[in-house]
Structures are given as structure tokens and as C-alpha cells.
Protein backbone atom coordinates (compact mmCIF):
# COMPACT_ATOMS: atom_id res chain seq x y z
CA UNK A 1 -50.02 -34.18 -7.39
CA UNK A 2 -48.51 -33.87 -3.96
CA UNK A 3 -50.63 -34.15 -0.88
CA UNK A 4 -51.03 -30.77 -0.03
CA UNK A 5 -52.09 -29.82 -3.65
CA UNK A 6 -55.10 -33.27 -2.62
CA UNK A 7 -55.99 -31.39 0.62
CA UNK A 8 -56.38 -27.94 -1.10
CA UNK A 9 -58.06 -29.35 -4.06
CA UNK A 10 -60.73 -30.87 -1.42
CA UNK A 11 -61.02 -27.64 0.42
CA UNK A 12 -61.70 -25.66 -2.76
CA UNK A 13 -64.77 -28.25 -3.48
CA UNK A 14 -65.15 -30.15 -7.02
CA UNK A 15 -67.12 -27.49 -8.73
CA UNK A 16 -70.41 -28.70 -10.97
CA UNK A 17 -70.05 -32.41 -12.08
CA UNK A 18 -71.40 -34.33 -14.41
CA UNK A 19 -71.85 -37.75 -12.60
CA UNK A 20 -73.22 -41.07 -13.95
CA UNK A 21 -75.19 -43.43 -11.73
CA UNK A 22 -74.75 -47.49 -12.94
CA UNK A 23 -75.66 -49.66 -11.15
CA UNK A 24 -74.66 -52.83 -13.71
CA UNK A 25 -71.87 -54.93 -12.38
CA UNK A 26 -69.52 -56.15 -14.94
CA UNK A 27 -70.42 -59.18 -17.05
CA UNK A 28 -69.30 -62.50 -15.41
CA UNK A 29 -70.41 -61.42 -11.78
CA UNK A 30 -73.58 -62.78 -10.18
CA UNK A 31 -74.86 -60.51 -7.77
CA UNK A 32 -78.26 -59.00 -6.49
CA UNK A 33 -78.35 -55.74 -4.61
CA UNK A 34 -79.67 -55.17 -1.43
CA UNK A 35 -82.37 -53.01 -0.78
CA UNK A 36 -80.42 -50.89 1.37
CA UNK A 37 -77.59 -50.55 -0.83
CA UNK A 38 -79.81 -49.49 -3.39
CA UNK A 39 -81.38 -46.68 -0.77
CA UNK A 40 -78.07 -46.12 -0.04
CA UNK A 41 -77.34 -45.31 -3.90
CA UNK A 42 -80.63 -43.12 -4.19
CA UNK A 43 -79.91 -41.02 -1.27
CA UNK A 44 -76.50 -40.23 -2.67
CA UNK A 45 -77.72 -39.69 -6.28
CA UNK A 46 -80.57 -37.03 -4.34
CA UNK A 47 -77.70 -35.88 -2.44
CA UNK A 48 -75.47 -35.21 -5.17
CA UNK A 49 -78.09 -33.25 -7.03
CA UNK A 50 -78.92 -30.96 -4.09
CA UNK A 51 -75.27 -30.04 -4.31
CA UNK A 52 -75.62 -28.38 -8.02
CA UNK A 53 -74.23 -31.80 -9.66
CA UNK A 54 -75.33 -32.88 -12.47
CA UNK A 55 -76.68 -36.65 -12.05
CA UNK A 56 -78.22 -38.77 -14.65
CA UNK A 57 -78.49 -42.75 -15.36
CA UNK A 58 -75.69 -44.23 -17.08
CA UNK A 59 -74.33 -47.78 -17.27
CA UNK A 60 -70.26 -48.35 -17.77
CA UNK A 61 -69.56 -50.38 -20.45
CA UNK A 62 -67.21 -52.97 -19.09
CA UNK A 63 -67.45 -55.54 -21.99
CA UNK A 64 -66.65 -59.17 -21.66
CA UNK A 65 -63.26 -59.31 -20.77
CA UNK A 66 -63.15 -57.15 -17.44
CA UNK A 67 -63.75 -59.48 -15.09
CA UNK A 68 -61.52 -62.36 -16.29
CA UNK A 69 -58.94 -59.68 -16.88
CA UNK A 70 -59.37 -58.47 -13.07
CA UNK A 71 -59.60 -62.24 -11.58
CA UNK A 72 -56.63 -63.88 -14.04
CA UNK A 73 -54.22 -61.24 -12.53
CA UNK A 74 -55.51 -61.15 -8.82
CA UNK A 75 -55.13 -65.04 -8.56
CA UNK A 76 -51.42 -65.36 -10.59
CA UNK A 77 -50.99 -62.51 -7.53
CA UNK A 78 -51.41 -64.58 -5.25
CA UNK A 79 -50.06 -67.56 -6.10
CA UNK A 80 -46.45 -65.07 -6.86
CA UNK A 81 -47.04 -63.03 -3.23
CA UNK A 82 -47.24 -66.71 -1.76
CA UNK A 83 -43.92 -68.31 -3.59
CA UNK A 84 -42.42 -65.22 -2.58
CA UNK A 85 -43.12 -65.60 1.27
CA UNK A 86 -40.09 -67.52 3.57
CA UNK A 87 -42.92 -69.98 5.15
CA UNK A 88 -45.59 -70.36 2.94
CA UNK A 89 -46.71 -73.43 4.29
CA UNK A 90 -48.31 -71.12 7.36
CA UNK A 91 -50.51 -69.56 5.50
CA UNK A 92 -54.12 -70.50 6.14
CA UNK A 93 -55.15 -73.92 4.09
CA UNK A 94 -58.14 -71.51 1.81
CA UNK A 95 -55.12 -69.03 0.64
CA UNK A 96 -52.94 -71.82 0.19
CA UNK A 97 -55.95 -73.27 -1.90
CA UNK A 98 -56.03 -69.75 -4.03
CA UNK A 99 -52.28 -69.93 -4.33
CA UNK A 100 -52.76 -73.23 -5.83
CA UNK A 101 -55.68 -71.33 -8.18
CA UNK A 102 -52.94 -68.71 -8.97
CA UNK A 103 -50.89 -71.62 -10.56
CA UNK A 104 -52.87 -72.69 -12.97
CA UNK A 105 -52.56 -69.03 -14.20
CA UNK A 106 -49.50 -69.50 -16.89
CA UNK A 107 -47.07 -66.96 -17.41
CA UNK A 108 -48.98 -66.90 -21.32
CA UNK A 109 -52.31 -66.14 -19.82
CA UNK A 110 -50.46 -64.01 -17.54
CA UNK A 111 -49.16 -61.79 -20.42
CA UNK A 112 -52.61 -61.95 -22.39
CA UNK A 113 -53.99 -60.72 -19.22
CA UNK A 114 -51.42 -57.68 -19.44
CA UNK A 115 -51.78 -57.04 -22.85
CA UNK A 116 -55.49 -56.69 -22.69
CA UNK A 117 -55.87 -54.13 -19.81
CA UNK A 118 -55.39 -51.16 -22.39
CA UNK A 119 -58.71 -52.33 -24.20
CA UNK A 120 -60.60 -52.66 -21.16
CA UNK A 121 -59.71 -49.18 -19.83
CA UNK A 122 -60.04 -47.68 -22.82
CA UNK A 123 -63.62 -49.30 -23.27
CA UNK A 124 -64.62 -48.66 -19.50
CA UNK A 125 -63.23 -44.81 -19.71
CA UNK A 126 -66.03 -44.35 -22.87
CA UNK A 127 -68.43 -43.48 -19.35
CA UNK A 128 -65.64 -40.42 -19.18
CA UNK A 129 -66.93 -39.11 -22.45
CA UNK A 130 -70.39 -38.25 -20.67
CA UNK A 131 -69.53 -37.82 -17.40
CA UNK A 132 -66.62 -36.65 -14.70
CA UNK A 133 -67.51 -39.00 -11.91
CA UNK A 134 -69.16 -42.22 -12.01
CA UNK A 135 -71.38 -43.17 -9.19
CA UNK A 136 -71.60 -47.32 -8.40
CA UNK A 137 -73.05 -49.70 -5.31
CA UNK A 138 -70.52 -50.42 -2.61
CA UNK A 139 -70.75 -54.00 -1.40
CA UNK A 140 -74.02 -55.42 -2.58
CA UNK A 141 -75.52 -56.30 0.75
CA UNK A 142 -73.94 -55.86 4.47
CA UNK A 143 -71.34 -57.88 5.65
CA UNK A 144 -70.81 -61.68 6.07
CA UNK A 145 -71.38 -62.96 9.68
CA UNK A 146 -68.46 -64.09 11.54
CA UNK A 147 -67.75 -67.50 10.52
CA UNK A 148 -69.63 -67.68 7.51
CA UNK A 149 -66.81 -68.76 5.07
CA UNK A 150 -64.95 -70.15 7.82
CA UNK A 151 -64.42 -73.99 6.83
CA UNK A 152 -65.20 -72.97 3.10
CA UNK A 153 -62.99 -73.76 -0.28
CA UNK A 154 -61.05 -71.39 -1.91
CA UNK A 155 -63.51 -71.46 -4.72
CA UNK A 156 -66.61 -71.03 -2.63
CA UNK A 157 -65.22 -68.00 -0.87
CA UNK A 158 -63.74 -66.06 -4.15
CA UNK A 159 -67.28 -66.64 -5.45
CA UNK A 160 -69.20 -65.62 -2.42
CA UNK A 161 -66.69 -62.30 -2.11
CA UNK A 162 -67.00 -61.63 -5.84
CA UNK A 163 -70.68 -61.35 -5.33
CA UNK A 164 -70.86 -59.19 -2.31
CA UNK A 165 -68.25 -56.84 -3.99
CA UNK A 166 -68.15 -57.15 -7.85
CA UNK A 167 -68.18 -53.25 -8.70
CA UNK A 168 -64.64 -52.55 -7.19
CA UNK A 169 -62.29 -55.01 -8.97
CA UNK A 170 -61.82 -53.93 -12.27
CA UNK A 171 -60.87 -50.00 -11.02
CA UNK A 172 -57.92 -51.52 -9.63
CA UNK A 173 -57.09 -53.70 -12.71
CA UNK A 174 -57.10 -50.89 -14.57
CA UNK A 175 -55.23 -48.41 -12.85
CA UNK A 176 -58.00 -45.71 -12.27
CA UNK A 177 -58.53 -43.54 -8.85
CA UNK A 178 -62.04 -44.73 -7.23
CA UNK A 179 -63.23 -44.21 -3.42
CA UNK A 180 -65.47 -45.90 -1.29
CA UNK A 181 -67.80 -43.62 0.57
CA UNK A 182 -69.68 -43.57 3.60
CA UNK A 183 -73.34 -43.93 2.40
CA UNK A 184 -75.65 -43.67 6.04
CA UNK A 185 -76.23 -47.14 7.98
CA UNK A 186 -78.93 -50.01 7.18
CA UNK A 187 -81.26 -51.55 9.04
CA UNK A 188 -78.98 -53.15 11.61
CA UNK A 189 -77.34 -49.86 12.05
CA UNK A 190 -74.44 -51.22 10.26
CA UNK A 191 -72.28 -48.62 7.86
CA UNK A 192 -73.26 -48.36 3.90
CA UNK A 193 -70.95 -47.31 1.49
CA UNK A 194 -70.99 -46.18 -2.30
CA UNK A 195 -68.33 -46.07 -4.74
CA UNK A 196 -67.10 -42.87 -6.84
CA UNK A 197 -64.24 -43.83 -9.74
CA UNK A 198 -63.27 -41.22 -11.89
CA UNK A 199 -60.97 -41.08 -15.00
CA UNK A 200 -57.12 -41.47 -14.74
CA UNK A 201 -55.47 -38.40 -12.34
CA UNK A 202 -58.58 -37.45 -11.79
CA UNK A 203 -57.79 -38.18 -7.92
CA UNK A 204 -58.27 -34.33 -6.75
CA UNK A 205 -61.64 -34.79 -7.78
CA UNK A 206 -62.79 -37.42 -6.03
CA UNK A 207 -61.19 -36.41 -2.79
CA UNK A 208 -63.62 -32.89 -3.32
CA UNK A 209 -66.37 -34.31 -3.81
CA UNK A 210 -65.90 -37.23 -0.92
CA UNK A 211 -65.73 -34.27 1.26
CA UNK A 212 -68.40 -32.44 0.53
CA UNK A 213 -70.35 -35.54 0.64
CA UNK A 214 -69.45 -35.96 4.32
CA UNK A 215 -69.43 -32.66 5.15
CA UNK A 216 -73.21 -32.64 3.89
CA UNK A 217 -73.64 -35.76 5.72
CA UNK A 218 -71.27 -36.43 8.36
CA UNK A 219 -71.21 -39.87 10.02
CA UNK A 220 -67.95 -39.83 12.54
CA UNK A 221 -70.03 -39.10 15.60
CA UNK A 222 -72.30 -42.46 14.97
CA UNK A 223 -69.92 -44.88 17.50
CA UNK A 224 -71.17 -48.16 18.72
CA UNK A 225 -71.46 -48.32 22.18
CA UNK A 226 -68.30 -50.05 23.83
């Protein structure tokens, strides 16, 4: 829809949801998550009930094939965004590296890759049959100190990134709407986040129920001091 019909639809509020809390990250990932990003998920779920919603325990059923699916097309991506640059040889030596990673991605497995993304959504939207909104982590723990892949392979990064943020990916493979939302602040007093994904054009949604989440608990006046 346009814009304005987003805004009005987040005005008007998202009504009584079902929503489905999983906190599984698709097969092929290795993660663990933080104890703070699990507060950060408990709070919300509590949260969310408060509100009227409906919230109950509910893994997505990625299957096997969603995260080689999701990492098959994002390297062939960028080994095509860097052929397609005028100076490629100024990119940094780790994307250079993934570009390199991207090429071993044939135009065959690029296809197969393609082909399968209807099976994957249709087995991930299954959560859709139970629920309107699916609740999942943000990153899995807070973020990376400065300088802590600097130096590394392309491998060791995309592993090391993959961990710390394996419940986003596969959204974007597919195609669906999902938002990360401001979830309170750890420890450190650094931001947490959660992630909402909801079935295809089911956008409006989201963008309710983001706001009432931050209009139930706001975090823009929390500034570091300068």
C-alpha cells in the first residue's frame, strides 16, 4: 500500500494478534544466545501479552535448505555487485575475498538456488497457519568490538556474522516483510533489538504493532553522552 495508508494503519494499532515466539535459528547456523537477548525476548513476549496479544511458543520450520538457499544467493551477490563496479580492485582485500566466494557460485547453482525459494517460503509461512506475527532474537549477543574481524578472512568473518545474526537472513531470501525492534539496553547500556516477520503484505501490520511497542516502551530519549 502507499505510505500514508502504512502511517494510518500504525496509528489505528494492529488489533489482537496471534504471535509466535521461536527462538530456533535455522538449521546450518551455529549460534548461542545471549542472556540478554534472551531477557530481551522475554520482556517483549510479557510486553506483548499486556497489550491483549495473543503469545504462545512456536518454532518456524525452516527445513534444511534455508540457509544454503539464503547464503548461495547472498555470495553469487556479491561476487555480481563486485564485477559490476568500475574499480573493483579498491574494494577492501576481505570483500574482494567474498567476491572470489561468490564465484564459485555457478550460474546452475545459481538457478537451483532460485528455483528452490518457493519451497522454503512456502515451508517457513506453515508458522502463518498459527499465528499473524512471529516473534525471533535480534543479533544473538551485542556487538563486535572495533577491530575484532579486522585482519580476518572472508570465511572467518561470514561465519562469525552468521552467528551473531542467523535469524534475519532467510526473511530477505524469501521476500517476506520483517522489522527489527528496539528491545531495552544490556548490561553495557548498549541497545537490544528483537525481530517481528510476518507473512507476505502483511507490512501494515508490523509497522502497528512496532509502534505500539515503542510507544509502550519508548527508548529515543536514552542518548549517550557526547
Amino acid at each position: 500500500g502507499p505510505p500514508g495508508g502504512f502511517a494510518a494503519a500504525a496509528a489505528a494499532g494492529p488489533g489482537r494478534l496471534r504471535i509466535a515466539v521461536s527462538l530456533k535459528p535455522p538449521p546450518g547456523t551455529v549460534t548461542k544466545l545471549g542472556a540478554d537477548q534472551r531477557r530481551a525476548i522475554e520482556d517483549t513476549a510479557s510486553l506483548l501479552r499486556s497489550l491483549g496479544h495473543e503469545v504462545v511458543e512456536r518454532e518456524v520450520d525452516y527445513g534444511p535448505a534455508a540457509f544454503l538457499n539464503t547464503v548461495t544467493r547472498y555470495f553469487r551477490g556479491i561476487r555480481d555487485d563486485a564485477a559490476a563496479m568500475t574499480h573493483p580492485e579498491r574494494l577492501e582485500r576481505r570483500t574482494r575475498g567474498m567476491a572470489r566466494l561468490g564465484g564459485l557460485v555457478g550460474d546452475g547453482a545459481l538457478a537451483k538456488a532460485r528455483a528452490g525459494e518457493a519451497a522454503v517460503a512456502a515451508r517457513v509461512n506453515a508458522i502463518f497457519d498459527h499465528a499473524d506475527v512471529v516473534l525471533m532474537p535480534g543479533p544473538a549477543g551485542g556487538p563486535f568490538r572495533v577491530g575484532r574481524l579486522q585482519g580476518r578472512s572472508a570465511l572467518w568473518s561470514i561465519n562469525a556474522s552468521a552467528a551473531k545474526v542467523p535469524w534475519y537472513g532467510v526473511w530477505n531470501a524469501i521476500g517476506q516483510p520483517a522489522a527489527s525492534v528496539p528491545a531495552g539496553f544490556d548490561a553495557a547500556g548498549l541497545p537490544l533489538a528483537v525481530q517481528l516477520a510476518g507473512p507476505r503484505d502483511g507490512e501494515a501490520t508490523l509497522l502497528a504493532l512496532s509502534a505500539q511497542l515503542e510507544a509502550a516502551r519508548p527508548w529515543t530519549d536514552r542518548r549517550p553522552p557526547v
